[in-house]
C-alpha atoms as a PDB file:
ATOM      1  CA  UNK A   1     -23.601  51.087 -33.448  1.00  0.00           C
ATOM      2  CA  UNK A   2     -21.760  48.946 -30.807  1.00  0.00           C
ATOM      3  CA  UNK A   3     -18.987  46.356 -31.072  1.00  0.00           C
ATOM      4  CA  UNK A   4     -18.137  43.023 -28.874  1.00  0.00           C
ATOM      5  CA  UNK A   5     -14.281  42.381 -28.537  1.00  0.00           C
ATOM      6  CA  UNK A   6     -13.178  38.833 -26.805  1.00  0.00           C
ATOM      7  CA  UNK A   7     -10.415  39.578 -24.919  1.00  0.00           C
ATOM      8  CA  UNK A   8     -10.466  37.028 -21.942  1.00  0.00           C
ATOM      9  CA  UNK A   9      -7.946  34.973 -22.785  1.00  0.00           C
ATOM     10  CA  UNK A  10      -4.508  34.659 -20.747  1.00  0.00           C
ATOM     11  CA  UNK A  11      -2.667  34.924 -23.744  1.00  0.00           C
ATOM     12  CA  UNK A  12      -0.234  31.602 -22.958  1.00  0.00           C
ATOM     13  CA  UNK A  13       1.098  31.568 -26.583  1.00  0.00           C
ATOM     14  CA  UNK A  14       2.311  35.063 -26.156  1.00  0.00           C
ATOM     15  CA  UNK A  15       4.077  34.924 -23.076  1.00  0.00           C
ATOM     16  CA  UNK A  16       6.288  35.832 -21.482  1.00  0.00           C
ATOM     17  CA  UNK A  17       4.662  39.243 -22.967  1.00  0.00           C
ATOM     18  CA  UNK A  18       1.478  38.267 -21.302  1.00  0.00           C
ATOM     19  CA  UNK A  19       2.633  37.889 -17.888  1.00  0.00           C
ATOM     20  CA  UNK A  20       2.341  41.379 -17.130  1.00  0.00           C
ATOM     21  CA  UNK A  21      -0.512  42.702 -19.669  1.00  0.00           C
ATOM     22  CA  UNK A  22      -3.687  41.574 -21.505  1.00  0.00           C
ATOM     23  CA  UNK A  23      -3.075  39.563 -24.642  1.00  0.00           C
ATOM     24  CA  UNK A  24      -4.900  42.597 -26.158  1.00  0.00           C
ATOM     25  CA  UNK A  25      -2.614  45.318 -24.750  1.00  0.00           C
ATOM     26  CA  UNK A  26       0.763  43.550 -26.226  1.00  0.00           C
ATOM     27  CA  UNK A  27       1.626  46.330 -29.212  1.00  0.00           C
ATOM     28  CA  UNK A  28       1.594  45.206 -32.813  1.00  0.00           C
ATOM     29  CA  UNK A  29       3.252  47.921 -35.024  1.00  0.00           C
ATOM     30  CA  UNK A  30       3.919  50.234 -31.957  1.00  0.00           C
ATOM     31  CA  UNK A  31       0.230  50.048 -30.913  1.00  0.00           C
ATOM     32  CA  UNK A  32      -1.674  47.480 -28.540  1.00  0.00           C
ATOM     33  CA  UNK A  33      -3.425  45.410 -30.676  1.00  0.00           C
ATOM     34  CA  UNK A  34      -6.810  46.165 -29.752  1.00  0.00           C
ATOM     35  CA  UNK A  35      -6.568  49.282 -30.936  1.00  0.00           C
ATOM     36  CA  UNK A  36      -6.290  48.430 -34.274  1.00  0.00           C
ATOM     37  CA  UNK A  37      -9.665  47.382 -34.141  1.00  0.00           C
ATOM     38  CA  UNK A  38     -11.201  49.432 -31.988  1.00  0.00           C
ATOM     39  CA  UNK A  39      -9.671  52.567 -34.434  1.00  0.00           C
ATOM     40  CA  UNK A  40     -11.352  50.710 -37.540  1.00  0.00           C
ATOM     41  CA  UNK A  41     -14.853  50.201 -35.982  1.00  0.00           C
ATOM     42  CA  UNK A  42     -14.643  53.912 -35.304  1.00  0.00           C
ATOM     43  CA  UNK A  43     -14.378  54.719 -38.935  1.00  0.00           C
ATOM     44  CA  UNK A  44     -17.255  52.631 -40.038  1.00  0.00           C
ATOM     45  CA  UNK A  45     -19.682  54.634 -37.033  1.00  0.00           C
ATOM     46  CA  UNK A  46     -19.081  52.117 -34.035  1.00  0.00           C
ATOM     47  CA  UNK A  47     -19.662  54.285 -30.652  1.00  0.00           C
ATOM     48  CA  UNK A  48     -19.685  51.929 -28.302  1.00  0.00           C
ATOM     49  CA  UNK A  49     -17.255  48.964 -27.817  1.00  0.00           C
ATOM     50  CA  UNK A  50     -17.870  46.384 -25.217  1.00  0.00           C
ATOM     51  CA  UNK A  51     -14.565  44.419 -24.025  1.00  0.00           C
ATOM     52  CA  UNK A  52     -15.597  40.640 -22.738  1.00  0.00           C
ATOM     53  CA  UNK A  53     -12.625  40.210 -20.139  1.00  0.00           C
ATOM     54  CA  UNK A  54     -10.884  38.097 -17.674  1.00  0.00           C
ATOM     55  CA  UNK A  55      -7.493  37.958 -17.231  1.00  0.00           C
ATOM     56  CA  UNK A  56      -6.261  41.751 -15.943  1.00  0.00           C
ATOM     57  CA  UNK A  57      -9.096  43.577 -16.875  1.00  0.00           C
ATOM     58  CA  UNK A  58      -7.571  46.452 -14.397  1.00  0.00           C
ATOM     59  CA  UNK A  59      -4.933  46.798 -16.659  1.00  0.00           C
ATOM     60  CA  UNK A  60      -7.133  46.747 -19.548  1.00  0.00           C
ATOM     61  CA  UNK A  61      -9.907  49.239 -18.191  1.00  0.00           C
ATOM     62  CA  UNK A  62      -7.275  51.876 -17.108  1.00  0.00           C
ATOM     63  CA  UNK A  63      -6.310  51.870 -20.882  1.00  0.00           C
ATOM     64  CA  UNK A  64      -9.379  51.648 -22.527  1.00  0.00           C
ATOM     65  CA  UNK A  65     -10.670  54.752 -20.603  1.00  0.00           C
ATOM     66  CA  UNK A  66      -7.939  57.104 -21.604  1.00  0.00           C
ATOM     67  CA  UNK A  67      -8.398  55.382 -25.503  1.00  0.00           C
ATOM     68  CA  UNK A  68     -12.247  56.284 -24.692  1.00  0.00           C
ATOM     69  CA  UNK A  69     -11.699  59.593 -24.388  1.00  0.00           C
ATOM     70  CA  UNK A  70      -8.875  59.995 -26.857  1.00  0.00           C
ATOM     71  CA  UNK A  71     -11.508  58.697 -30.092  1.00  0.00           C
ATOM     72  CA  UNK A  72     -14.583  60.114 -28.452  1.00  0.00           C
ATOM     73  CA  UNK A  73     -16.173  56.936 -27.806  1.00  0.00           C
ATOM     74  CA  UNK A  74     -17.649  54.564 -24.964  1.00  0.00           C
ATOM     75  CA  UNK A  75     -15.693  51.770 -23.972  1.00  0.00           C
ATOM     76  CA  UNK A  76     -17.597  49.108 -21.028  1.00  0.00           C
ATOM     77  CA  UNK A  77     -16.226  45.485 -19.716  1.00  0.00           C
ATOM     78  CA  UNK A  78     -18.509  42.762 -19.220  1.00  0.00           C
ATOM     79  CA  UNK A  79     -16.433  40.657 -16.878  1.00  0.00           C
ATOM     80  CA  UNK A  80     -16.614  36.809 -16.918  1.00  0.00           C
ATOM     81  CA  UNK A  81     -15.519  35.343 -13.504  1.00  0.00           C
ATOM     82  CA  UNK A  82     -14.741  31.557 -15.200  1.00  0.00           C
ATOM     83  CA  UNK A  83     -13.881  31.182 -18.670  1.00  0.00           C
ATOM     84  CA  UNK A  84     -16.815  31.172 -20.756  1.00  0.00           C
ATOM     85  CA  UNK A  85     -16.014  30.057 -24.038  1.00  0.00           C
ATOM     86  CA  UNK A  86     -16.997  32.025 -27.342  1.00  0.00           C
ATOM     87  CA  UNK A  87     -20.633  32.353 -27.313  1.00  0.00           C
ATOM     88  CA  UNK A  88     -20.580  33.092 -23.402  1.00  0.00           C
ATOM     89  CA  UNK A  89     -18.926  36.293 -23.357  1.00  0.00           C
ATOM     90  CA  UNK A  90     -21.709  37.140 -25.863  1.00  0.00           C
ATOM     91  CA  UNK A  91     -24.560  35.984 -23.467  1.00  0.00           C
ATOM     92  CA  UNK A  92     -23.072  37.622 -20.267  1.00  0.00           C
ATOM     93  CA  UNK A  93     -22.958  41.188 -22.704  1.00  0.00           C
ATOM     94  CA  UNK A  94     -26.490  40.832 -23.864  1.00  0.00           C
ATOM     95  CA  UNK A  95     -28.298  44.196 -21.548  1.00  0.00           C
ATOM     96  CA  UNK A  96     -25.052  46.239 -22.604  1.00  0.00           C
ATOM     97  CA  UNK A  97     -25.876  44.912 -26.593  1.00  0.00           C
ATOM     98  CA  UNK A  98     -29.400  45.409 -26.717  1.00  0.00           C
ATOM     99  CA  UNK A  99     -31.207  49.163 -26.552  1.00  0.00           C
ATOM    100  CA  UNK A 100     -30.010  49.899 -30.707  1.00  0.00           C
ATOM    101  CA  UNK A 101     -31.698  48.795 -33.558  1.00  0.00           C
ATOM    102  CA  UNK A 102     -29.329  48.323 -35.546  1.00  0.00           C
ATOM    103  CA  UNK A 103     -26.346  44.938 -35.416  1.00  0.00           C
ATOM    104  CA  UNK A 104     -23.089  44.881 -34.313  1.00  0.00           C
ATOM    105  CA  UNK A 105     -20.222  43.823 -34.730  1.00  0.00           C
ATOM    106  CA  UNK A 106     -18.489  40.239 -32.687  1.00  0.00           C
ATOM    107  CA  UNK A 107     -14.361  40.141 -33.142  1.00  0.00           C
ATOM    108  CA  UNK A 108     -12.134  37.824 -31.174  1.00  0.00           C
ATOM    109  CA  UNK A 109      -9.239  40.223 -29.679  1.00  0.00           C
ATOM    110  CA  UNK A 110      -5.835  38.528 -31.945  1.00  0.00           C
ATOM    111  CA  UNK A 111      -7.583  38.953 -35.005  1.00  0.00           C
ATOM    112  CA  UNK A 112      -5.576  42.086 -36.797  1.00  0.00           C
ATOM    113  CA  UNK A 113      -5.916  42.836 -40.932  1.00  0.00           C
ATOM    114  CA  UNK A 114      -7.656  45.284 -42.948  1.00  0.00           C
ATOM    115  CA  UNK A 115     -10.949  45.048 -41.768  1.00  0.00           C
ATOM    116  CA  UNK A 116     -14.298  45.226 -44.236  1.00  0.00           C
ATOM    117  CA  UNK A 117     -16.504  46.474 -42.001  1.00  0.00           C
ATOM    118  CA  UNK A 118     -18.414  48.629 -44.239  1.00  0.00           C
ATOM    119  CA  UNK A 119     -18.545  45.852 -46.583  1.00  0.00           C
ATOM    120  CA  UNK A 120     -19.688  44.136 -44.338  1.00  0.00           C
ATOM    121  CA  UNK A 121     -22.439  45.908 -43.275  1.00  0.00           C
ATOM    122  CA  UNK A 122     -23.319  46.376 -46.995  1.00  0.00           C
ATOM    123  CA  UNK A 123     -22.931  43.001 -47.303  1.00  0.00           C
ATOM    124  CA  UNK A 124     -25.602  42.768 -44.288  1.00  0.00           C
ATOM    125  CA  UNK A 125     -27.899  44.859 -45.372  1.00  0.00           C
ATOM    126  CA  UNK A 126     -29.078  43.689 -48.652  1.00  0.00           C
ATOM    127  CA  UNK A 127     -29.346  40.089 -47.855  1.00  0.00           C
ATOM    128  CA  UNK A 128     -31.246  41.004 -44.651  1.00  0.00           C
ATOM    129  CA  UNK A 129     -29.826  38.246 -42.792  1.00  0.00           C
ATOM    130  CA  UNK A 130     -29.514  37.434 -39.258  1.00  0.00           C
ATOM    131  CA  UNK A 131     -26.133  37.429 -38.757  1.00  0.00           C
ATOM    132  CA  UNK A 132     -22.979  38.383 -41.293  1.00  0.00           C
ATOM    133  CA  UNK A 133     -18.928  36.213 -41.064  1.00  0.00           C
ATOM    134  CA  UNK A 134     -16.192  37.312 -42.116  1.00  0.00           C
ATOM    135  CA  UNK A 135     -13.861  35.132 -42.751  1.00  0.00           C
ATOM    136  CA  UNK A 136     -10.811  34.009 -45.198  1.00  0.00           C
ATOM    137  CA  UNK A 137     -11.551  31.038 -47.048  1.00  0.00           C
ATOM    138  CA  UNK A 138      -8.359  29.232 -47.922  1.00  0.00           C
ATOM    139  CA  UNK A 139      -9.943  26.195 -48.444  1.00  0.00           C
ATOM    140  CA  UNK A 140     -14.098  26.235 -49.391  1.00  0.00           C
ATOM    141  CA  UNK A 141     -14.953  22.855 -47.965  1.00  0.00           C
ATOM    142  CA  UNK A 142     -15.408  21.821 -44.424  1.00  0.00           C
ATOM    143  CA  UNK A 143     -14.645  17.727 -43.714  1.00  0.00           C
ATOM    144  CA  UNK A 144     -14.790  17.708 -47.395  1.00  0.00           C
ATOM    145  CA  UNK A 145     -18.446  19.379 -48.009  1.00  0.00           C
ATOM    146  CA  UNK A 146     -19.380  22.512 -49.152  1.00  0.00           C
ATOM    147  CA  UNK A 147     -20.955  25.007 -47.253  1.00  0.00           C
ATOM    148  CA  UNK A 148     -23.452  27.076 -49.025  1.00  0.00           C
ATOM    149  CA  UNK A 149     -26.453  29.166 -48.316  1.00  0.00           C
ATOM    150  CA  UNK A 150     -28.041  31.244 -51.122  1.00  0.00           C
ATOM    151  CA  UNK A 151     -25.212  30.407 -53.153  1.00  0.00           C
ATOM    152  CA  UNK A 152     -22.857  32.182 -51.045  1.00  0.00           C
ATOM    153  CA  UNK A 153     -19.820  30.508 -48.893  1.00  0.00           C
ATOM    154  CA  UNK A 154     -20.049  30.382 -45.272  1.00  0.00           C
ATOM    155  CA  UNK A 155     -18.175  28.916 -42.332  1.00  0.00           C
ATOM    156  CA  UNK A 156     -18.554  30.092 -38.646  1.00  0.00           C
ATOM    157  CA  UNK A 157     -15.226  31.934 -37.217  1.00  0.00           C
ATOM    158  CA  UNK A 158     -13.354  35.446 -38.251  1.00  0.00           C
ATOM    159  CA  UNK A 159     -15.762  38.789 -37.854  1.00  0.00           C
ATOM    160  CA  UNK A 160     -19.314  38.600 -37.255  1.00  0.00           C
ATOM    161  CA  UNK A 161     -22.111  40.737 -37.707  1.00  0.00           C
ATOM    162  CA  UNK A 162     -24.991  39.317 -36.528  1.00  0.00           C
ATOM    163  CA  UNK A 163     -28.606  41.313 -35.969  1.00  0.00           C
ATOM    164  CA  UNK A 164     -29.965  42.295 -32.475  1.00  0.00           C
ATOM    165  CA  UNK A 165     -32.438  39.399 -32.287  1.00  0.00           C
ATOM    166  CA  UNK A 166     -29.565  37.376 -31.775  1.00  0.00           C
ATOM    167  CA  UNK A 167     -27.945  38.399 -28.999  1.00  0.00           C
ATOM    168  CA  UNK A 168     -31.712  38.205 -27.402  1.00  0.00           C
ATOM    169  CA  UNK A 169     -31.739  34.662 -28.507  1.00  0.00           C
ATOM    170  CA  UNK A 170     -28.706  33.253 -26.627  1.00  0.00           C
ATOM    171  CA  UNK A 171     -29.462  31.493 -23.732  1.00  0.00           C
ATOM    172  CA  UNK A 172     -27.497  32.226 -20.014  1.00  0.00           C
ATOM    173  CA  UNK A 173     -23.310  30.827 -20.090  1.00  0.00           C
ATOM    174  CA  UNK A 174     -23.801  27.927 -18.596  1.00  0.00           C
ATOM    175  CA  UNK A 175     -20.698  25.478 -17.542  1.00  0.00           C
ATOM    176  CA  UNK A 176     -20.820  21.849 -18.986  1.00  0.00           C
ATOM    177  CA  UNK A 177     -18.338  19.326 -17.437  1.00  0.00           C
END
């Protein structure tokens, strides 16, 4: 199973951390905080994790591969040259995404809690969707209307899980201005 972490932002609420490391390098609870994903999607079977970057991706790779080898796993950038958005970095990783059957997994870097990946997948699973989000609903409604399919709450943002046939589906990043 494979994972997509965002990690290409500069980190400008962070800093001055982030003027000498990746957003995703600064430690939370005397670890960088993409570890504390990367270490959960190991648990739930996750052997590959892609890493969308931008900003100091050196930095980043040299870590990653010694964290690669340390949990037994393969770690790969996909490198964006301009910034991208959200559902670029996804595009740009599609050839290192497809090649399994089964979905993965699509976190933003800054997001750290107990994750539910396995009830997620679960989750997944028997409703046979296309794609899974996680999120944490505080408030159910968006601009005061419900969101609902099958009688379950949903609201894009957080975790996602979607199928394979979705990352096939996204078109090429493409730069509006």
């Amino acid at each position: 199973m494979k994972a997509l972490i965002l990690v290409g932002g500069y980190g400008t609420r962070l800093r001055p951390l982030t003027l000498t490391k990746p957003k995703p390098l600064v430690e939370f609870c005397n670890k960088p905080m993409v570890l504390h994903q990367i270490e959960a999607l190991v648990q739930v079977g996750v052997t590959h994790v892609i890493l969308a970057v931008s900003y100091l991706s050196d930095m980043l790779q040299r870590e990653m591969e010694v964290e690669a080898k340390r949990l037994n796993i393969k770690i790969t950038l996909s490198q964006e040259t301009e910034p991208l958005g959200t559902a670029g970095p996804l595009a740009l990783a599609r050839n290192q995404l497809q090649g399994d059957i089964n979905p993965f997994f699509v976190l933003n870097s800054d997001v750290i809690c107990d994750f539910p990946f396995e009830d997620m997948m679960k989750f997944h699973k028997h409703h046979q969707c296309e794609g899974t989000i996680c999120v944490r609903m505080e408030n159910t409604t968006v601009l005061g209307l419900d969101v609902s399919v099958r009688d379950e709450l949903f609201i894009n943002g957080g975790v996602i899980l979607p199928h394979k046939e979705i990352s096939e589906s996204v078109s090429e990043p493409k730069i509006l201005i």
